[in-house]
C-alpha atoms as a PDB file:
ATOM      1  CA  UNK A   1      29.802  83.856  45.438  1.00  0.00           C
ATOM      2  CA  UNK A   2      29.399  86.653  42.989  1.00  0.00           C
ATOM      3  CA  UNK A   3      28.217  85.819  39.547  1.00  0.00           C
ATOM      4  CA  UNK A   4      31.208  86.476  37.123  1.00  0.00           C
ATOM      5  CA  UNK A   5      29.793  84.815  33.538  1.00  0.00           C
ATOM      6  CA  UNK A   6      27.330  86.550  32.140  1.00  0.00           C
ATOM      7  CA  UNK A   7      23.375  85.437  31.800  1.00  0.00           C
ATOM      8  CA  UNK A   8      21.864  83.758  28.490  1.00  0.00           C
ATOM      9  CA  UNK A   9      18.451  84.288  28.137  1.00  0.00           C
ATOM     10  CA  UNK A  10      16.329  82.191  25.998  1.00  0.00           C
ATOM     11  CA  UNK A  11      12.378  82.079  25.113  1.00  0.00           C
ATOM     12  CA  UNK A  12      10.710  79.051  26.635  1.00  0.00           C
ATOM     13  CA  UNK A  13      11.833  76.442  29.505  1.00  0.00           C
ATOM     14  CA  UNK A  14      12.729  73.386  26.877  1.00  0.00           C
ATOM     15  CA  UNK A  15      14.816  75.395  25.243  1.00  0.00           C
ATOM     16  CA  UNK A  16      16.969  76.634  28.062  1.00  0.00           C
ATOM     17  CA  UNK A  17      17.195  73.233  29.321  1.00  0.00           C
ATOM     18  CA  UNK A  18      18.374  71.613  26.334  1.00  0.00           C
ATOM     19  CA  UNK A  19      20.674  74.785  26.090  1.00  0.00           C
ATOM     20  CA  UNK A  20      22.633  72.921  29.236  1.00  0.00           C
ATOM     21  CA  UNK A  21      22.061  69.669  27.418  1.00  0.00           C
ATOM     22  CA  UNK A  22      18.648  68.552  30.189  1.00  0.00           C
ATOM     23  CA  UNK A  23      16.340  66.345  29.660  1.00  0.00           C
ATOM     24  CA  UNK A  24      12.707  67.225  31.400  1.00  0.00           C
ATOM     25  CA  UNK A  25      10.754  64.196  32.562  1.00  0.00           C
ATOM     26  CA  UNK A  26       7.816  65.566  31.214  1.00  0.00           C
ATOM     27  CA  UNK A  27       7.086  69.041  30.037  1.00  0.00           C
ATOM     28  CA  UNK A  28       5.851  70.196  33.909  1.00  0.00           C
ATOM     29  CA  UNK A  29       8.303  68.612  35.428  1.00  0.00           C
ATOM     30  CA  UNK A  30      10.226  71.028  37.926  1.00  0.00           C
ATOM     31  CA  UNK A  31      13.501  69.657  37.274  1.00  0.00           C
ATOM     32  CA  UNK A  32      15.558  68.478  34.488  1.00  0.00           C
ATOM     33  CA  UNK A  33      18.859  66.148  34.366  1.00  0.00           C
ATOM     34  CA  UNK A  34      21.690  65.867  31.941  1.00  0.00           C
ATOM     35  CA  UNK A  35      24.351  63.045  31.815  1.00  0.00           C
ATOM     36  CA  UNK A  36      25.679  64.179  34.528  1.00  0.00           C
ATOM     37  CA  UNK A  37      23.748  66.043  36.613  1.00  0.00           C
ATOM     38  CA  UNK A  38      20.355  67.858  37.728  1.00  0.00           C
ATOM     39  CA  UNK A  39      19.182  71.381  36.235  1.00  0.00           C
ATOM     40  CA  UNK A  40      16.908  73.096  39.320  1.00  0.00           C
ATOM     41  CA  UNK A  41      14.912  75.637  37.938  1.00  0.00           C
ATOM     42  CA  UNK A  42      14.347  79.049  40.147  1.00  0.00           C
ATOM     43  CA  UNK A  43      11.104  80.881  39.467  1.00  0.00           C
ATOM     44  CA  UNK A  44      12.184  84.803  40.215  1.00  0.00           C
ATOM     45  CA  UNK A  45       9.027  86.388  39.278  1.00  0.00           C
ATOM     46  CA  UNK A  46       6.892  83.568  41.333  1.00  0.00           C
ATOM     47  CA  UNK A  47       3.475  85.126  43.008  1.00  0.00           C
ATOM     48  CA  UNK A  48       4.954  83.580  46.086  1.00  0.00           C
ATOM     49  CA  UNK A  49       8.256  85.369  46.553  1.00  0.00           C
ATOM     50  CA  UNK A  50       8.663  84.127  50.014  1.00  0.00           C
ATOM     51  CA  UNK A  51       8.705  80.537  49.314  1.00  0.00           C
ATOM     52  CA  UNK A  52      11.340  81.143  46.062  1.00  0.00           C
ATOM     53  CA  UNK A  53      14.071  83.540  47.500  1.00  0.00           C
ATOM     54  CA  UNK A  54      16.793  84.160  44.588  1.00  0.00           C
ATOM     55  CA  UNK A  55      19.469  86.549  45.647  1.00  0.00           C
ATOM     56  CA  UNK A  56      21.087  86.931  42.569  1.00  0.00           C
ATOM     57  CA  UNK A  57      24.325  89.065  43.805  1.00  0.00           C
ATOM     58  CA  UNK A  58      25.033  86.317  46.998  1.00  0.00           C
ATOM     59  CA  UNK A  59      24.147  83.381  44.530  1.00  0.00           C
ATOM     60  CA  UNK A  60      21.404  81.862  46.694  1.00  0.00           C
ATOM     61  CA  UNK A  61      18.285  80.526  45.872  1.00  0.00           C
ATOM     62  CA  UNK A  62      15.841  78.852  48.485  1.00  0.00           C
ATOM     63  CA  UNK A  63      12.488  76.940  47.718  1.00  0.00           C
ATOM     64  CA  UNK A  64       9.764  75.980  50.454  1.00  0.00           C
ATOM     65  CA  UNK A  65       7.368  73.425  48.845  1.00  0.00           C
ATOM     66  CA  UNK A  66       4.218  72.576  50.548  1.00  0.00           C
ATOM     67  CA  UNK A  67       2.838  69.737  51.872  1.00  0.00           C
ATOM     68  CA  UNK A  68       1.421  67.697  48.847  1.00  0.00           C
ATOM     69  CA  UNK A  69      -0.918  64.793  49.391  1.00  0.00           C
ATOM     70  CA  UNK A  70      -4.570  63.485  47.803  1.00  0.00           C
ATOM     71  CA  UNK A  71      -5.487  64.087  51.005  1.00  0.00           C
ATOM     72  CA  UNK A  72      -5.035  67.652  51.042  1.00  0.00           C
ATOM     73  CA  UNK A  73      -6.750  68.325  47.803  1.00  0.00           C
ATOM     74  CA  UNK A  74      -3.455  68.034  45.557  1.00  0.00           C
ATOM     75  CA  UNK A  75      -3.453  66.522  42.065  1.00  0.00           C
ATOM     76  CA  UNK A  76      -1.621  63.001  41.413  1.00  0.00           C
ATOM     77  CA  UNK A  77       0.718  64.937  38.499  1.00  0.00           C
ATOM     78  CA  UNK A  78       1.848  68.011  41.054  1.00  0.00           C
ATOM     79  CA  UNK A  79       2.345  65.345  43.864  1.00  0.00           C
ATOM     80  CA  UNK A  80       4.262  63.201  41.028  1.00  0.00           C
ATOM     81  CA  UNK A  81       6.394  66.424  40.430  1.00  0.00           C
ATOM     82  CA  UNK A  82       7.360  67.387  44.061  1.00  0.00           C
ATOM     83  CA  UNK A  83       8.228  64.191  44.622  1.00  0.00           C
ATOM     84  CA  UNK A  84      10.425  64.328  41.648  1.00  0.00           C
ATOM     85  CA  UNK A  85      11.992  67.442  42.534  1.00  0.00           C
ATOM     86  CA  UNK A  86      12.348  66.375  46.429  1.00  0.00           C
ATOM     87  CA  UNK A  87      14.273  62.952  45.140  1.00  0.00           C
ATOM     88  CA  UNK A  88      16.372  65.092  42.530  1.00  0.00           C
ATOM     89  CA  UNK A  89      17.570  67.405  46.217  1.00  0.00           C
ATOM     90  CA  UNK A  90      18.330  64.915  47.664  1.00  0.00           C
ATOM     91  CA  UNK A  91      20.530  63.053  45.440  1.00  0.00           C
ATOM     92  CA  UNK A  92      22.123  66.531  44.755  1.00  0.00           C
ATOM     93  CA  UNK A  93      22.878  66.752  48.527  1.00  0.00           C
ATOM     94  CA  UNK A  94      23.627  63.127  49.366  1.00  0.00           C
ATOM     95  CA  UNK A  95      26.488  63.025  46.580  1.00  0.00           C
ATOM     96  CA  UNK A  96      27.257  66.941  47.354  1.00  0.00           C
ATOM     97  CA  UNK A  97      26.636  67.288  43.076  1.00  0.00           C
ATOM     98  CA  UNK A  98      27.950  70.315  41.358  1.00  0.00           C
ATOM     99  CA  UNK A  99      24.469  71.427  39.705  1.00  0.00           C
ATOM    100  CA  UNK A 100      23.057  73.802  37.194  1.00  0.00           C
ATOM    101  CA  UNK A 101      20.332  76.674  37.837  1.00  0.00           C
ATOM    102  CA  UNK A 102      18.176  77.965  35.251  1.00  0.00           C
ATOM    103  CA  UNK A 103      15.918  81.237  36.038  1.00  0.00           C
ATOM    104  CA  UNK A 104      12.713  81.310  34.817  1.00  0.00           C
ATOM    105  CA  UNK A 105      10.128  84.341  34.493  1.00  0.00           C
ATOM    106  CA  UNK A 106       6.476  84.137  33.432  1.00  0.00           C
ATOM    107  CA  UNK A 107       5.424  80.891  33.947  1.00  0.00           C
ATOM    108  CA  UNK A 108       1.671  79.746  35.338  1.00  0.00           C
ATOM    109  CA  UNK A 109       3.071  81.121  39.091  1.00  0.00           C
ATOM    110  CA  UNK A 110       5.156  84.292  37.607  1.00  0.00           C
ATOM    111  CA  UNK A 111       3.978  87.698  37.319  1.00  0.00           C
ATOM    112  CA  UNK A 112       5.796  88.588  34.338  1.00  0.00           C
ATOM    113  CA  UNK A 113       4.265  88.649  31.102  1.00  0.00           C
ATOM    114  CA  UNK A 114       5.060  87.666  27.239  1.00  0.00           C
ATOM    115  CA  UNK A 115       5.618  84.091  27.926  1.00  0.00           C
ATOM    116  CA  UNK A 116       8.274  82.237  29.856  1.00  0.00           C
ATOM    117  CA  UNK A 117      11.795  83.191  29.092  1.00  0.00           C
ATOM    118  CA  UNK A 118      15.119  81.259  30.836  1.00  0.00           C
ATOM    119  CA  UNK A 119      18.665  82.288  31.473  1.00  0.00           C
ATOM    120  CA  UNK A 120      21.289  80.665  33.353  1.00  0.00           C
ATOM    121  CA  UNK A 121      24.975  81.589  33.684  1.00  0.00           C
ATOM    122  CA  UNK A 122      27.010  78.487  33.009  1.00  0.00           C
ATOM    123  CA  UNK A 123      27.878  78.570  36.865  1.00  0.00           C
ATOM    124  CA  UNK A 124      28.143  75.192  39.071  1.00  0.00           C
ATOM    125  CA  UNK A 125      25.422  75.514  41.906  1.00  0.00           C
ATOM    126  CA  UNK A 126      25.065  72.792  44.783  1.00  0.00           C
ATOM    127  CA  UNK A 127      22.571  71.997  47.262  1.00  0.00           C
ATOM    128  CA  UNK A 128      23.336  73.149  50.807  1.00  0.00           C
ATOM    129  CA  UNK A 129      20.651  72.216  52.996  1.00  0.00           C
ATOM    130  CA  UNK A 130      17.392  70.159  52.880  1.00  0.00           C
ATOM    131  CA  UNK A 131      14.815  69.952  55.421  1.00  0.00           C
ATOM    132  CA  UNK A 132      11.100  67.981  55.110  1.00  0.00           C
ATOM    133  CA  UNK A 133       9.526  65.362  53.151  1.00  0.00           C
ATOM    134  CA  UNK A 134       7.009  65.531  50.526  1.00  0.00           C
ATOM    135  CA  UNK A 135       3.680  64.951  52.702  1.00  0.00           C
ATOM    136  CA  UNK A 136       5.129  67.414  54.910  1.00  0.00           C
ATOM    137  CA  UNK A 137       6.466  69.886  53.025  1.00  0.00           C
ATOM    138  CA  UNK A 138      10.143  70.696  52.484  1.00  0.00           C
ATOM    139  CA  UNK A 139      12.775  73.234  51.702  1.00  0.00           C
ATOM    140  CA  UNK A 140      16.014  73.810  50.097  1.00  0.00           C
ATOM    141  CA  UNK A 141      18.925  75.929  49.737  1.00  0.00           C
ATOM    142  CA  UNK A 142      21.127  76.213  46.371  1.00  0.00           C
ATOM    143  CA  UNK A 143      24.275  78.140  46.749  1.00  0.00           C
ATOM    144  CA  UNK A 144      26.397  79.275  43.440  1.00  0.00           C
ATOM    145  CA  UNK A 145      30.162  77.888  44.071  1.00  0.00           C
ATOM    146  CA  UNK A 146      32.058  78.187  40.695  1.00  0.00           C
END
């Protein structure tokens, strides 16, 4: 689907999620929820374009998250977060959830500099596919729909 409302940008991640009313687990967490429902963020300037595809025209946006374990070196807070995000998918999917997406540039992964800004577009977004588990890795697909 096309985008048809226009996009509100905002300095800093808090403040675009509490723009949609979110509540962040912690400040690094990689997802937010509101009343309601989840708030997935898409990184579009991320140093690892292939494993966050946003498509802004087709309203897509597809994440690949790696394996994350002790064993493989990873720290207890960024396994904490993945699982986080993984259980936040799912739920989305399971319950087919009409969710939000905020875009974020110039975070610790983005290559854009000045800080990290956030926009989103007031449209409904909702999880079309998930494939993986957290000590294997997964991936996602978010699709806009209204």
């Amino acid at each position: 689907m096309e985008p048809s409302k226009p996009l509100s940008w905002v300095k800093g991640l808090k403040n675009a999620y509490q723009s949609l009313g979110a509540i962040q687990r912690d400040q690094y967490s990689w997802v937010a929820k509101t009343d309601l429902t989840y708030v997935f963020s898409a990184e579009i300037d991320h140093i690892h374009p292939e494993d966050n595809r946003y498509n802004h025209k087709d309203g897509t946006f597809s994440k690949r998250v790696p394996a994350m374990s002790i064993a493989l070196g990873h720290e207890p807070l960024s396994i904490s977060h993945s699982k986080e995000l993984f259980e936040a998918v799912r739920d989305a999917f399971s319950q087919s959830l009409e969710c939000y997406v905020i875009l974020v540039k110039g975070t610790k992964f983005g290559t854009s500099k000045g800080g990290i800004k956030a926009g989103h577009d007031d449209h409904f977004w909702i999880v079309e596919c998930l494939d993986g588990t957290v000590e294997n890795g997964y991936e996602f697909k978010l699709c806009r729909i209204r």
